[in-house]
PDB file of N, CA and C in Angstrom:
ATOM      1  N   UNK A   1     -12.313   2.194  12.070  1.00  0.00           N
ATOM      2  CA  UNK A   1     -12.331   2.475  10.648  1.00  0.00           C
ATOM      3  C   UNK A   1     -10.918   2.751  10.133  1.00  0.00           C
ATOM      4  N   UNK A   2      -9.940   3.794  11.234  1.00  0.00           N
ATOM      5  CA  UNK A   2      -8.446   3.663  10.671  1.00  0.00           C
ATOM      6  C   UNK A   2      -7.725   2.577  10.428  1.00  0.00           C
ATOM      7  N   UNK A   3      -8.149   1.361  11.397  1.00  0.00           N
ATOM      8  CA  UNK A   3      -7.401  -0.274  11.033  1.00  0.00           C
ATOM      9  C   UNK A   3      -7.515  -0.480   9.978  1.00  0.00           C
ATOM     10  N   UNK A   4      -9.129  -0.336   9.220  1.00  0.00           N
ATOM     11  CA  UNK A   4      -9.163  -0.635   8.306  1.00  0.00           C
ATOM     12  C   UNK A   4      -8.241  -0.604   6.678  1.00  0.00           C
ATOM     13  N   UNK A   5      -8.528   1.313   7.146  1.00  0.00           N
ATOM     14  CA  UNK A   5      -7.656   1.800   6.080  1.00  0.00           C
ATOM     15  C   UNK A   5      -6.552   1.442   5.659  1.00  0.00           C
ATOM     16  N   UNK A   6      -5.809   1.285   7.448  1.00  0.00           N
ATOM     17  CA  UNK A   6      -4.050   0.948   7.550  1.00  0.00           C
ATOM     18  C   UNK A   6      -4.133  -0.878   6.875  1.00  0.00           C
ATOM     19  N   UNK A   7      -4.880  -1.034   7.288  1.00  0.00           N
ATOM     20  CA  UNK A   7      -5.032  -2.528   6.652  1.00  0.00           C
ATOM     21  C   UNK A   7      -4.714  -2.447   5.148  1.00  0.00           C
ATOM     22  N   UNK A   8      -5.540  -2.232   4.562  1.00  0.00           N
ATOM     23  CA  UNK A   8      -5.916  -2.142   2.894  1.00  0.00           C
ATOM     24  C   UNK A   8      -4.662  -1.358   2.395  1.00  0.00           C
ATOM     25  N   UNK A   9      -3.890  -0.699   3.184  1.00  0.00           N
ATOM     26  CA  UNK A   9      -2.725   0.088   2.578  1.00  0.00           C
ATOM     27  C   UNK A   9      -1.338  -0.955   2.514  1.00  0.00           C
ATOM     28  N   UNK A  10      -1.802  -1.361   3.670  1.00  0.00           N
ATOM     29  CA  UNK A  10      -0.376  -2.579   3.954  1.00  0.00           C
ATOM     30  C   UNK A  10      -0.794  -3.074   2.939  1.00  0.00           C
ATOM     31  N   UNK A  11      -1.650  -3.785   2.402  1.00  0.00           N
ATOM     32  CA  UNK A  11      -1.884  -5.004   1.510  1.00  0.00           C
ATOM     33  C   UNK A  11      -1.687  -4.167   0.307  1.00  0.00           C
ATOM     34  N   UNK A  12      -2.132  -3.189  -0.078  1.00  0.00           N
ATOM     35  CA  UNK A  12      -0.718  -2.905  -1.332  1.00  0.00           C
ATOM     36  C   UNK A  12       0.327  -2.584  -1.102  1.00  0.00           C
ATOM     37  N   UNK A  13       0.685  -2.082  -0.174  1.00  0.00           N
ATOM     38  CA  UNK A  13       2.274  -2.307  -0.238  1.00  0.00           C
ATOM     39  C   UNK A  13       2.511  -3.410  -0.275  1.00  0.00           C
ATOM     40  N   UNK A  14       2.255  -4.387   0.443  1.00  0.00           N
ATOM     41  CA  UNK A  14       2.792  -5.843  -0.436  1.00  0.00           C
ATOM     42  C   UNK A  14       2.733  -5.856  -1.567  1.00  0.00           C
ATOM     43  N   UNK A  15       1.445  -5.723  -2.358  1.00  0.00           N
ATOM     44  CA  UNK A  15       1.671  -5.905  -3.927  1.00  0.00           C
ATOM     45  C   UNK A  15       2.529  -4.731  -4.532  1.00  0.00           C
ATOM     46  N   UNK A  16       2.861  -3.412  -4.325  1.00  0.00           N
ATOM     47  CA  UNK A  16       3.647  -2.763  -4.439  1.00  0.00           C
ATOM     48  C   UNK A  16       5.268  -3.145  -4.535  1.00  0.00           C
ATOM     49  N   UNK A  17       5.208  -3.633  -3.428  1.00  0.00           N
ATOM     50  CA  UNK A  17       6.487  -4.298  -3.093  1.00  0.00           C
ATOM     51  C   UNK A  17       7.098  -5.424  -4.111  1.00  0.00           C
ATOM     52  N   UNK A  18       6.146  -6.878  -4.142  1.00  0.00           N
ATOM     53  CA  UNK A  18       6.545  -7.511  -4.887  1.00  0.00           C
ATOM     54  C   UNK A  18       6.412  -7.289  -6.401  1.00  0.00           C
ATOM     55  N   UNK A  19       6.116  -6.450  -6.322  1.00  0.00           N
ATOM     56  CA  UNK A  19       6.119  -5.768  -7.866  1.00  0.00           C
ATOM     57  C   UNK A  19       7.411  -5.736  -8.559  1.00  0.00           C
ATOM     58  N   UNK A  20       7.917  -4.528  -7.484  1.00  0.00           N
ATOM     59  CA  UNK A  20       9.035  -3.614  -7.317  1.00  0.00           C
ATOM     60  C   UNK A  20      10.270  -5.265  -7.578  1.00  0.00           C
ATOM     61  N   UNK A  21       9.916  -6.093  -6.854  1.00  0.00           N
ATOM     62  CA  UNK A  21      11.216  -7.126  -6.739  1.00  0.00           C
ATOM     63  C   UNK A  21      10.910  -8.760  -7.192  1.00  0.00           C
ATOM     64  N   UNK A  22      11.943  -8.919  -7.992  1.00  0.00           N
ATOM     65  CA  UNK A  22      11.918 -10.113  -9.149  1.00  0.00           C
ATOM     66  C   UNK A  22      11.729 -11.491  -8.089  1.00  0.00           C
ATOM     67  N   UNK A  23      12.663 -11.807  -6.997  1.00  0.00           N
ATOM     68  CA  UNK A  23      12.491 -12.466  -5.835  1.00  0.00           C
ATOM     69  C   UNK A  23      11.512 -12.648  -5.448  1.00  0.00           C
ATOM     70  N   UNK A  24      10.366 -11.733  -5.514  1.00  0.00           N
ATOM     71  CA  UNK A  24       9.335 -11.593  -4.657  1.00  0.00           C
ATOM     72  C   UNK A  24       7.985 -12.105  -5.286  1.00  0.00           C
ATOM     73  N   UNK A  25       6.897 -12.812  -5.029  1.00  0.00           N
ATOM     74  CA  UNK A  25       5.858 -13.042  -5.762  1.00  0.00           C
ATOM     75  C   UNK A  25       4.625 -13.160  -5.186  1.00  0.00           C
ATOM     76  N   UNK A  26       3.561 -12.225  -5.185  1.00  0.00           N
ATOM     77  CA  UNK A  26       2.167 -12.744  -4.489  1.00  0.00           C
ATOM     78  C   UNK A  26       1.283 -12.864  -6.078  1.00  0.00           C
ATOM     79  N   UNK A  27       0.638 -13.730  -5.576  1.00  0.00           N
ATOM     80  CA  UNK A  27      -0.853 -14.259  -6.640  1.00  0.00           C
ATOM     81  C   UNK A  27      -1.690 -12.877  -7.178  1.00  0.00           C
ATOM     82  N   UNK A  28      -2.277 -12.391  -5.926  1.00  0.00           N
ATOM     83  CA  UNK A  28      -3.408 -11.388  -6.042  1.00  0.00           C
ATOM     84  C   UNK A  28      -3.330 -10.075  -5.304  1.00  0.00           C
ATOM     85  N   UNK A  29      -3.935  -9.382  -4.925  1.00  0.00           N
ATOM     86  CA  UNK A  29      -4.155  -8.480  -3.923  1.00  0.00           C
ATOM     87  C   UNK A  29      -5.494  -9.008  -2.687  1.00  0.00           C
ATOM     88  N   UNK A  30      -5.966 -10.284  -3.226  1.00  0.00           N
ATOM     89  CA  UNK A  30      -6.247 -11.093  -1.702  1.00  0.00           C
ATOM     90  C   UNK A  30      -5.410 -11.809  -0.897  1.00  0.00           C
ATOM     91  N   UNK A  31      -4.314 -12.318  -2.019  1.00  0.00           N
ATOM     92  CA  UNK A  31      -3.362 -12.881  -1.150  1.00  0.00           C
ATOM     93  C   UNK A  31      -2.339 -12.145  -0.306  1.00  0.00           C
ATOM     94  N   UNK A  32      -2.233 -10.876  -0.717  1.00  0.00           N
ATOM     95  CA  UNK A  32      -1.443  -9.755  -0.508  1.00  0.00           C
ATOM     96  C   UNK A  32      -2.179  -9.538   1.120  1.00  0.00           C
ATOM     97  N   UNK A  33      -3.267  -9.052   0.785  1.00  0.00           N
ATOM     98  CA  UNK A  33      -4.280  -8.946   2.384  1.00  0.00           C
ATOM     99  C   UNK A  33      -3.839  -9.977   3.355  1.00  0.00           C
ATOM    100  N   UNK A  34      -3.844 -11.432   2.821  1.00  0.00           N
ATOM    101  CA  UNK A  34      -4.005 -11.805   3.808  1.00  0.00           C
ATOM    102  C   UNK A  34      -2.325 -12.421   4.386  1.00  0.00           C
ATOM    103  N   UNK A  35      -1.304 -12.209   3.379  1.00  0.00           N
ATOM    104  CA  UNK A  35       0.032 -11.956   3.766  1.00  0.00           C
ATOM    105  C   UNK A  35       0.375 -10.866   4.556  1.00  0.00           C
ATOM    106  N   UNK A  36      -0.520  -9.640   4.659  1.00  0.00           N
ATOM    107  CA  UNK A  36      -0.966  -8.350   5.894  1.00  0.00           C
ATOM    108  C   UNK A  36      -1.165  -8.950   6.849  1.00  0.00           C
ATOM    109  N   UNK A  37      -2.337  -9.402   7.094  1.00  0.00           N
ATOM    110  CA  UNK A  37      -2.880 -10.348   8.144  1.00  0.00           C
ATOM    111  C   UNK A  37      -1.654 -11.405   8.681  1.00  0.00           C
ATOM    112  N   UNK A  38      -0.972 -12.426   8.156  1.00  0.00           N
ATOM    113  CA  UNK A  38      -0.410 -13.140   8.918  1.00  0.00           C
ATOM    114  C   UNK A  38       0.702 -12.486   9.058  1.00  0.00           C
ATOM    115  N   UNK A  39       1.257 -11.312   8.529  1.00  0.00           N
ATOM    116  CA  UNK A  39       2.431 -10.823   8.803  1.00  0.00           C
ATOM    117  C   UNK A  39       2.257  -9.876   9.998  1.00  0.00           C
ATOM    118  N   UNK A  40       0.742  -9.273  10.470  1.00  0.00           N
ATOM    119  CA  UNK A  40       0.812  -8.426  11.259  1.00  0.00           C
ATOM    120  C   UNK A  40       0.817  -9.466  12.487  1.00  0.00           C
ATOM    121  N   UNK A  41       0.133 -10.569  12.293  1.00  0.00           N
ATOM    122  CA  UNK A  41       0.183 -11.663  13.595  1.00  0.00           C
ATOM    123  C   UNK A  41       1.191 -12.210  13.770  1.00  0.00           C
ATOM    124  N   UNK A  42       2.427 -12.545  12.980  1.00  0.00           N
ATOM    125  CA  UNK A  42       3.561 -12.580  13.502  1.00  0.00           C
ATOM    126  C   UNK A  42       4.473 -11.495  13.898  1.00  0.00           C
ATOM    127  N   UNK A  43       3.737 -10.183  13.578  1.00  0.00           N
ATOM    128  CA  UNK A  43       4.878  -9.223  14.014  1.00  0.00           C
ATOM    129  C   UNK A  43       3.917  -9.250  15.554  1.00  0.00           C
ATOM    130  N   UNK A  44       3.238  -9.629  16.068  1.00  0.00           N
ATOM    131  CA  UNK A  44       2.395  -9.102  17.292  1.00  0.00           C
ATOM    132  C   UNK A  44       3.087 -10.335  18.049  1.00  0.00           C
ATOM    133  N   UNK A  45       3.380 -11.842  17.309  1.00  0.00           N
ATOM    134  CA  UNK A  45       3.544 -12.858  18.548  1.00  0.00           C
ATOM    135  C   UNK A  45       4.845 -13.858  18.499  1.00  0.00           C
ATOM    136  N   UNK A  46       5.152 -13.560  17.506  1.00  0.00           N
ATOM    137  CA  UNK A  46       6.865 -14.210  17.124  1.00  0.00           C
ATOM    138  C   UNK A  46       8.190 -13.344  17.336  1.00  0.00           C
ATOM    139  N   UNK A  47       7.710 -11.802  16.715  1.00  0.00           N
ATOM    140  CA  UNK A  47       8.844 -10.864  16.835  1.00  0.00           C
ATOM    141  C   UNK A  47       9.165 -10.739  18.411  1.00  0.00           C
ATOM    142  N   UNK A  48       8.146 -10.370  19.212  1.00  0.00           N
ATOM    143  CA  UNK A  48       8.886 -10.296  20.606  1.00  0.00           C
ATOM    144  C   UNK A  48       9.574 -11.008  21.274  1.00  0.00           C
ATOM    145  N   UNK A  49       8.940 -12.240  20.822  1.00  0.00           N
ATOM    146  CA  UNK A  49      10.126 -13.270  21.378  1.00  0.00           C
ATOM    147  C   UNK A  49      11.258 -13.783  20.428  1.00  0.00           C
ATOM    148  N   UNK A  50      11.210 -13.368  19.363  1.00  0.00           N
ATOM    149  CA  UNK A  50      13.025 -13.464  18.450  1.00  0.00           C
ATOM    150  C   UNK A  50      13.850 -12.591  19.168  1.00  0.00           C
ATOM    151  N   UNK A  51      12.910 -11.233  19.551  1.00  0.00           N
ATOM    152  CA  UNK A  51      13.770  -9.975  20.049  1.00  0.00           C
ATOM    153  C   UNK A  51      14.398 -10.477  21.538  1.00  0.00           C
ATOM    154  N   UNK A  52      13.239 -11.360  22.250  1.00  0.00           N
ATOM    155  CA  UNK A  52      13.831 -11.304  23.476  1.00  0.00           C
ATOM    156  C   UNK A  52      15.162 -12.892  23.809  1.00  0.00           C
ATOM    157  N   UNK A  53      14.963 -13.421  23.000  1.00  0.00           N
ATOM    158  CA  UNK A  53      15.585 -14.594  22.616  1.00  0.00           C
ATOM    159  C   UNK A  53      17.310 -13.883  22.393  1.00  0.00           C
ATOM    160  N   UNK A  54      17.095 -13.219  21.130  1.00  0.00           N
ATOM    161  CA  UNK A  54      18.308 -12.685  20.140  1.00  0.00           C
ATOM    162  C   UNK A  54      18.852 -11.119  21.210  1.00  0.00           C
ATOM    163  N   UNK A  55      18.577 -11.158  22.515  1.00  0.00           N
ATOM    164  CA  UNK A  55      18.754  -9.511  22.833  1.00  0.00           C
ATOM    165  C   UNK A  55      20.661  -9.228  23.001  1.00  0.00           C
ATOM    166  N   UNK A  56      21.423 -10.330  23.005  1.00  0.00           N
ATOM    167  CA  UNK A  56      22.899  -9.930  23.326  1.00  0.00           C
ATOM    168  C   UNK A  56      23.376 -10.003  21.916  1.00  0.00           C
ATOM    169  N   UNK A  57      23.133 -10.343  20.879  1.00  0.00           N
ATOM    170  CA  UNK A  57      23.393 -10.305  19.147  1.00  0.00           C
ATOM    171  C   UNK A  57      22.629  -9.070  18.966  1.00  0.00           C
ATOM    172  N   UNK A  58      22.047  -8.589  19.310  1.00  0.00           N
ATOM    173  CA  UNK A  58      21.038  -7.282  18.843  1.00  0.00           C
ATOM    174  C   UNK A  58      21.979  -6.378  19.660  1.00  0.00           C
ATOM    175  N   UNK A  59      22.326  -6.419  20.763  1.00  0.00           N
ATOM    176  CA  UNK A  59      22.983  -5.307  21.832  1.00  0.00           C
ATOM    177  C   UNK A  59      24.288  -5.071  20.791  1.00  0.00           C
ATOM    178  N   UNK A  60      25.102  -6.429  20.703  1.00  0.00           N
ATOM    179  CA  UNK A  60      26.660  -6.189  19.894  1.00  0.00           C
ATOM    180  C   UNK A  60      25.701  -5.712  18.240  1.00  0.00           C
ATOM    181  N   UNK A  61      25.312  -5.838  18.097  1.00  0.00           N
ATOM    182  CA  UNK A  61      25.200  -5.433  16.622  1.00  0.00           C
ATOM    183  C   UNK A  61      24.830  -3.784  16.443  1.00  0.00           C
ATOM    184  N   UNK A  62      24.395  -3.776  17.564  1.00  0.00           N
ATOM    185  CA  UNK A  62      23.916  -2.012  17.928  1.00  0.00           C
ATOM    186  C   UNK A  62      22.245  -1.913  16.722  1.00  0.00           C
ATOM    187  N   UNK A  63      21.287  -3.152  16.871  1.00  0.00           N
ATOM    188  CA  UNK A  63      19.682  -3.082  16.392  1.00  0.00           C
ATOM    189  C   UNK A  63      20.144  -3.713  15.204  1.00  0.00           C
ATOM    190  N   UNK A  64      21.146  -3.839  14.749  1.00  0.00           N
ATOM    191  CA  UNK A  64      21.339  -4.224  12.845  1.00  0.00           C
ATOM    192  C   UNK A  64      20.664  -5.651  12.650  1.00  0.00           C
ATOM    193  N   UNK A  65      20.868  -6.383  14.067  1.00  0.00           N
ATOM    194  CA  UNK A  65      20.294  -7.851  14.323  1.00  0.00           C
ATOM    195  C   UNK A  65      19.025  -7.913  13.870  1.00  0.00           C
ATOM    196  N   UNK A  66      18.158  -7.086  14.102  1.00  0.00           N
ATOM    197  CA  UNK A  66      16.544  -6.760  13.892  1.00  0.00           C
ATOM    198  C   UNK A  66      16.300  -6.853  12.717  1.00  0.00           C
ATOM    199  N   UNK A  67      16.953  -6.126  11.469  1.00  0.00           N
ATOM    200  CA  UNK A  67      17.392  -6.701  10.006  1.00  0.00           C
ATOM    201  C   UNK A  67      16.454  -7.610   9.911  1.00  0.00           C
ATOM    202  N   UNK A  68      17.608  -8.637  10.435  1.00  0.00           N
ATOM    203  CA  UNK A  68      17.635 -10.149  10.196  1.00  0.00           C
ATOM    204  C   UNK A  68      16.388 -10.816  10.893  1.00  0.00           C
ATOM    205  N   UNK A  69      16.329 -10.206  11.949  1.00  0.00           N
ATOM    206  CA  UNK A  69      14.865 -10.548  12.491  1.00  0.00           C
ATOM    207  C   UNK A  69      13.507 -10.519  11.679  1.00  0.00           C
ATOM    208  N   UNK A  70      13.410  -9.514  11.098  1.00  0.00           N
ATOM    209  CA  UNK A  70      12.212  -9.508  10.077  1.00  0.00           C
ATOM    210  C   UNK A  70      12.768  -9.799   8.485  1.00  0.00           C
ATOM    211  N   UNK A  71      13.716 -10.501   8.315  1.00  0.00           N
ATOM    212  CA  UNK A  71      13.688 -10.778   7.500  1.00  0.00           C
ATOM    213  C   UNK A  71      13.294 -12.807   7.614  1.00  0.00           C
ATOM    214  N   UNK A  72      13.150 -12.865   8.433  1.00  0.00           N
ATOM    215  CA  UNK A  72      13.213 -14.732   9.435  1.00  0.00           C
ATOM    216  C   UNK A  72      11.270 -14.321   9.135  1.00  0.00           C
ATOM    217  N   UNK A  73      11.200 -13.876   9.524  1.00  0.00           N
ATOM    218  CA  UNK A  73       9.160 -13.466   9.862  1.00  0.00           C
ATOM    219  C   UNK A  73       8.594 -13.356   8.691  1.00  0.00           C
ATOM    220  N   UNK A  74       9.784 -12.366   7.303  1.00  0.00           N
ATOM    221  CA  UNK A  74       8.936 -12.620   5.790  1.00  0.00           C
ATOM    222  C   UNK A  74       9.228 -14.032   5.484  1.00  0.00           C
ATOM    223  N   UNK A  75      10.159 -14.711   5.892  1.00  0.00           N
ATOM    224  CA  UNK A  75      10.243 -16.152   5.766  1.00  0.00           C
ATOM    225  C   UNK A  75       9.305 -16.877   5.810  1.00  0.00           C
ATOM    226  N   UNK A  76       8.874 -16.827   7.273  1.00  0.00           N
ATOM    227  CA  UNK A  76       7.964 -17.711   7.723  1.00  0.00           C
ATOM    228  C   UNK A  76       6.409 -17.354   7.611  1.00  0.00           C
ATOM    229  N   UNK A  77       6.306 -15.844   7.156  1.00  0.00           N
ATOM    230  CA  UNK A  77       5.264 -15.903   6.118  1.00  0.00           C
ATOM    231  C   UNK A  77       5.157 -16.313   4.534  1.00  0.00           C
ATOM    232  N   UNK A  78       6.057 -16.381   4.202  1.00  0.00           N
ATOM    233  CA  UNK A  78       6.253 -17.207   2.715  1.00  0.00           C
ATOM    234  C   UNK A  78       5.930 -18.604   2.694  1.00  0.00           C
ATOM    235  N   UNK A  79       6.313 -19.258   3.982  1.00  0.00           N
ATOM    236  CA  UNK A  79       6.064 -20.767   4.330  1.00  0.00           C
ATOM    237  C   UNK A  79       4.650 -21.151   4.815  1.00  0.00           C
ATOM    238  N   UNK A  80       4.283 -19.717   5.633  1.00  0.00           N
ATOM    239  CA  UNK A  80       2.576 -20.008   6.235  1.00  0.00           C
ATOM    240  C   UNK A  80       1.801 -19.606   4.850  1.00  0.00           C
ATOM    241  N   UNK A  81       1.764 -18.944   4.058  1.00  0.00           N
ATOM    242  CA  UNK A  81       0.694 -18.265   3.033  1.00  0.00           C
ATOM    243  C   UNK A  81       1.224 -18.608   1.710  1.00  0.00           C
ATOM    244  N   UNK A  82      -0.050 -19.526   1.115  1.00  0.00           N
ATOM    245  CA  UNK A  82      -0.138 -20.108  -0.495  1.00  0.00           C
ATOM    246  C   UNK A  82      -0.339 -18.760  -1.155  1.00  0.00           C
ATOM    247  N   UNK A  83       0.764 -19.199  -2.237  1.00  0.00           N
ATOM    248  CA  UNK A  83       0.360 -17.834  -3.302  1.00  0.00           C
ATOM    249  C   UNK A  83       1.859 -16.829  -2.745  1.00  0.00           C
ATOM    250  N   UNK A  84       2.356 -16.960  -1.985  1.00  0.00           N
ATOM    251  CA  UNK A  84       3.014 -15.160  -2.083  1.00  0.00           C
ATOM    252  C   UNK A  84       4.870 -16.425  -1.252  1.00  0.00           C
ATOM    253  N   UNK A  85       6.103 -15.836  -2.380  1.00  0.00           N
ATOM    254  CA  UNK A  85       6.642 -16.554  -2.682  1.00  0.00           C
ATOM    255  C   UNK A  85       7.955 -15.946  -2.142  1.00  0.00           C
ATOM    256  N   UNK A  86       9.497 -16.267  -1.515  1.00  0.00           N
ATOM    257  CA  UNK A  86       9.992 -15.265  -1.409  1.00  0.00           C
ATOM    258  C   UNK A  86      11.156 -16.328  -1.858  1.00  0.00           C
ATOM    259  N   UNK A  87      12.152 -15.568  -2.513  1.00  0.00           N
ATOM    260  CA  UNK A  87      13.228 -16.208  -2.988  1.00  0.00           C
ATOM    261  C   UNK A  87      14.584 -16.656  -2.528  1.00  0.00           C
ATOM    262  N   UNK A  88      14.532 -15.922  -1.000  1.00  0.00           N
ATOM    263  CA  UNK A  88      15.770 -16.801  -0.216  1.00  0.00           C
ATOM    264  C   UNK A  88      15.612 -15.344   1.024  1.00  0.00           C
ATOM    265  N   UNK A  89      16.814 -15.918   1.847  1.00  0.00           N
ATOM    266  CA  UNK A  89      16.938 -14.949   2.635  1.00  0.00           C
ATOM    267  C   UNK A  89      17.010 -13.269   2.384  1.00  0.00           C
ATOM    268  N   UNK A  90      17.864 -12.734   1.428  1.00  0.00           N
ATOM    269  CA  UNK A  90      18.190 -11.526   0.800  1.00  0.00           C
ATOM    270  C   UNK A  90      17.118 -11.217   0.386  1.00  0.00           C
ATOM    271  N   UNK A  91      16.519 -11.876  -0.666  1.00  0.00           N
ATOM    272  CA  UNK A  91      15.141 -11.191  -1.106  1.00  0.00           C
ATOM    273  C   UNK A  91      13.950 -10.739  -0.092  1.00  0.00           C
ATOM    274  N   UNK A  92      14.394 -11.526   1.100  1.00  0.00           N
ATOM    275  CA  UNK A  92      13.215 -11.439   2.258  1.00  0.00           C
ATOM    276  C   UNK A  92      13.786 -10.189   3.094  1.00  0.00           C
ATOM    277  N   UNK A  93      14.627  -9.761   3.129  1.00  0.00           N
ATOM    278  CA  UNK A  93      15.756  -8.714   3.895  1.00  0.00           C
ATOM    279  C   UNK A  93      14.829  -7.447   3.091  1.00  0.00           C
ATOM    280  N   UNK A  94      14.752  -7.837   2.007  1.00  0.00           N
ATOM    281  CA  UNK A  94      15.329  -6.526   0.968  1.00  0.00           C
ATOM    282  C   UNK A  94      13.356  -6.099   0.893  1.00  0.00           C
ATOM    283  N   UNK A  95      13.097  -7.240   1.106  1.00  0.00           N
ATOM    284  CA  UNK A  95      11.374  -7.230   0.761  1.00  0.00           C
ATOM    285  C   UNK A  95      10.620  -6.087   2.333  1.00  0.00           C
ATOM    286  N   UNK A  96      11.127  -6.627   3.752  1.00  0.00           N
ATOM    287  CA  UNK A  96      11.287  -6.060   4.376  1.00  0.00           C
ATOM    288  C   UNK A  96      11.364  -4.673   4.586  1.00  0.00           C
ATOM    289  N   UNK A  97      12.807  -4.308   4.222  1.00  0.00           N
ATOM    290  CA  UNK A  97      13.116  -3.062   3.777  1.00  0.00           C
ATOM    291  C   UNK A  97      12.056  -2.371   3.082  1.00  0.00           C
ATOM    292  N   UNK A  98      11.838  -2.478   1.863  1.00  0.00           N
ATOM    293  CA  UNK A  98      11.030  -2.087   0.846  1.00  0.00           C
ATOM    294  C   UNK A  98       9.616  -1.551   1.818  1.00  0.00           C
ATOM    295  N   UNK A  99       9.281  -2.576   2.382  1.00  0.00           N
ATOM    296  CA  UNK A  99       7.898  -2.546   2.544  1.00  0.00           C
ATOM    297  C   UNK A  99       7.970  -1.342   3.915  1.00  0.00           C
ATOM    298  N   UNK A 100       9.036  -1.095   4.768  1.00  0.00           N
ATOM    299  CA  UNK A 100       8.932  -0.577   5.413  1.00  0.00           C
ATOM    300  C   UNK A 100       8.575   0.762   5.872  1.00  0.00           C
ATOM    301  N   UNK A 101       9.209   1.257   4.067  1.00  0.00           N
ATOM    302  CA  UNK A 101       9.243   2.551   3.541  1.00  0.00           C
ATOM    303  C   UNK A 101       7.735   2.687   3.210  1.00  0.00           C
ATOM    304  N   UNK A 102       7.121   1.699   2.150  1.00  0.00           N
ATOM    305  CA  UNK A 102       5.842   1.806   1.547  1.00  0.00           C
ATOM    306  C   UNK A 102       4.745   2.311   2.661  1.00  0.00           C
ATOM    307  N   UNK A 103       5.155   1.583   4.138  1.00  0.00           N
ATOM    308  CA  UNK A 103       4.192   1.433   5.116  1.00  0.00           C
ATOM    309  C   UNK A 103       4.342   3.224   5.569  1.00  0.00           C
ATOM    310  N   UNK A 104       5.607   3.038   5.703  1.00  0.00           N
ATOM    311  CA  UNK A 104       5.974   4.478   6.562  1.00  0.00           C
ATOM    312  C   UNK A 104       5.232   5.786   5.365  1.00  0.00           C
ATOM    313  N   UNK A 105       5.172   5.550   4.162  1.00  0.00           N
ATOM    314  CA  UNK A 105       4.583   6.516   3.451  1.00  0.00           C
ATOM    315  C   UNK A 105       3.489   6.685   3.715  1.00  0.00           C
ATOM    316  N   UNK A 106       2.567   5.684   3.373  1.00  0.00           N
ATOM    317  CA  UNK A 106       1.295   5.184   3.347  1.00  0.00           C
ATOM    318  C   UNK A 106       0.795   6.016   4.843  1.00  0.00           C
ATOM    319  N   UNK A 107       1.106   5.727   5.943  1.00  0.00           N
ATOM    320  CA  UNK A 107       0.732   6.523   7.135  1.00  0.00           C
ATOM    321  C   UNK A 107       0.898   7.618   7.229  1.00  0.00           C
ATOM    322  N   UNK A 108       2.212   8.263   6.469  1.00  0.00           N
ATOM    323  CA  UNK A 108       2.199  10.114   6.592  1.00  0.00           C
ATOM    324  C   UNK A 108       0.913  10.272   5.359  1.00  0.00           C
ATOM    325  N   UNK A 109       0.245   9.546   4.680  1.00  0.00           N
ATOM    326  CA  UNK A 109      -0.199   9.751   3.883  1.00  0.00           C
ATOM    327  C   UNK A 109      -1.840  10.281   4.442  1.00  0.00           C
ATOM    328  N   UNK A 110      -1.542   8.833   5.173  1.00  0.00           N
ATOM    329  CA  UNK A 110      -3.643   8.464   5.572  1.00  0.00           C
ATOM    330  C   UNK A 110      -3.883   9.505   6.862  1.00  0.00           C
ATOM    331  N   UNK A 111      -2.825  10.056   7.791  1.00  0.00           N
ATOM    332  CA  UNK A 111      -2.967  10.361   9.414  1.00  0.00           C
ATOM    333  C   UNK A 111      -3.144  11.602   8.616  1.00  0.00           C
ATOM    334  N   UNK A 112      -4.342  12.309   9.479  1.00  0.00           N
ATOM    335  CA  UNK A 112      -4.997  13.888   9.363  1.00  0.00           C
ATOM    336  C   UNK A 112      -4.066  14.646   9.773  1.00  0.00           C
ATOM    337  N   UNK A 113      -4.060  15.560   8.588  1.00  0.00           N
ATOM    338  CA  UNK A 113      -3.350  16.432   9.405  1.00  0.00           C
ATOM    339  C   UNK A 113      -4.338  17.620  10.321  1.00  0.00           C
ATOM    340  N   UNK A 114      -3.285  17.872  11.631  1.00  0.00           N
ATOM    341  CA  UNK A 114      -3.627  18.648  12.633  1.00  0.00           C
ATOM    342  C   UNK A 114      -2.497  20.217  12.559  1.00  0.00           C
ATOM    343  N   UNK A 115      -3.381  21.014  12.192  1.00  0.00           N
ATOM    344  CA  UNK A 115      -2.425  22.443  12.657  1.00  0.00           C
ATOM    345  C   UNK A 115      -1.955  23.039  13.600  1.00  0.00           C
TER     346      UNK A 115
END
């Protein structure tokens, strides 16, 4: 039932997100979901292997490489999913960013608190 939640939260932060940025464009808040969905399946089966591919540019960069790494993944979700639009590399950096925060809120938000 928590997937769920965390689900439905990501998917406004996408629409949150592209709100927030002129670059950025989804259709709906179904398309938003399911830009969740293919973004969580490429963070589960593409990112590990950019990471393990890119690991001596990531070592000299001291992680800054990783950036750029998910900003390649909002790419190639812009290219896999009709409807949700991204305007070049920077906007996909910055979209990234954005969303990272939204997510990171969203979870101190939903997780119980324990005393």
């Amino acid at each position: 039932m928590n997937w769920i939640i965390r689900f439905l939260l990501n998917g406004l932060a996408v629409v949150l997100t592209a709100y927030l940025l002129p670059g950025v464009d989804v259709d709906g808040y179904g398309t938003a979901l399911i830009v969740a969905l293919v973004l969580a399946i490429a963070n589960v089966i593409v990112k590990p292997i950019l990471i393990v591919l890119t690991i001596p540019i990531t070592i000299v960069t001291l992680g800054l490489f990783l950036l750029v790494i998910n900003a390649l993944i909002i790419l190639l979700v812009d290219y896999l999913v009709s409807g949700f639009y991204v305007g070049g590399f920077w906007w996909a950096l910055l979209f990234s960013l954005i969303l990272s925060i939204f997510n990171s809120l969203f979870d101190d938000l939903s997780k119980d608190k324990k005393d």
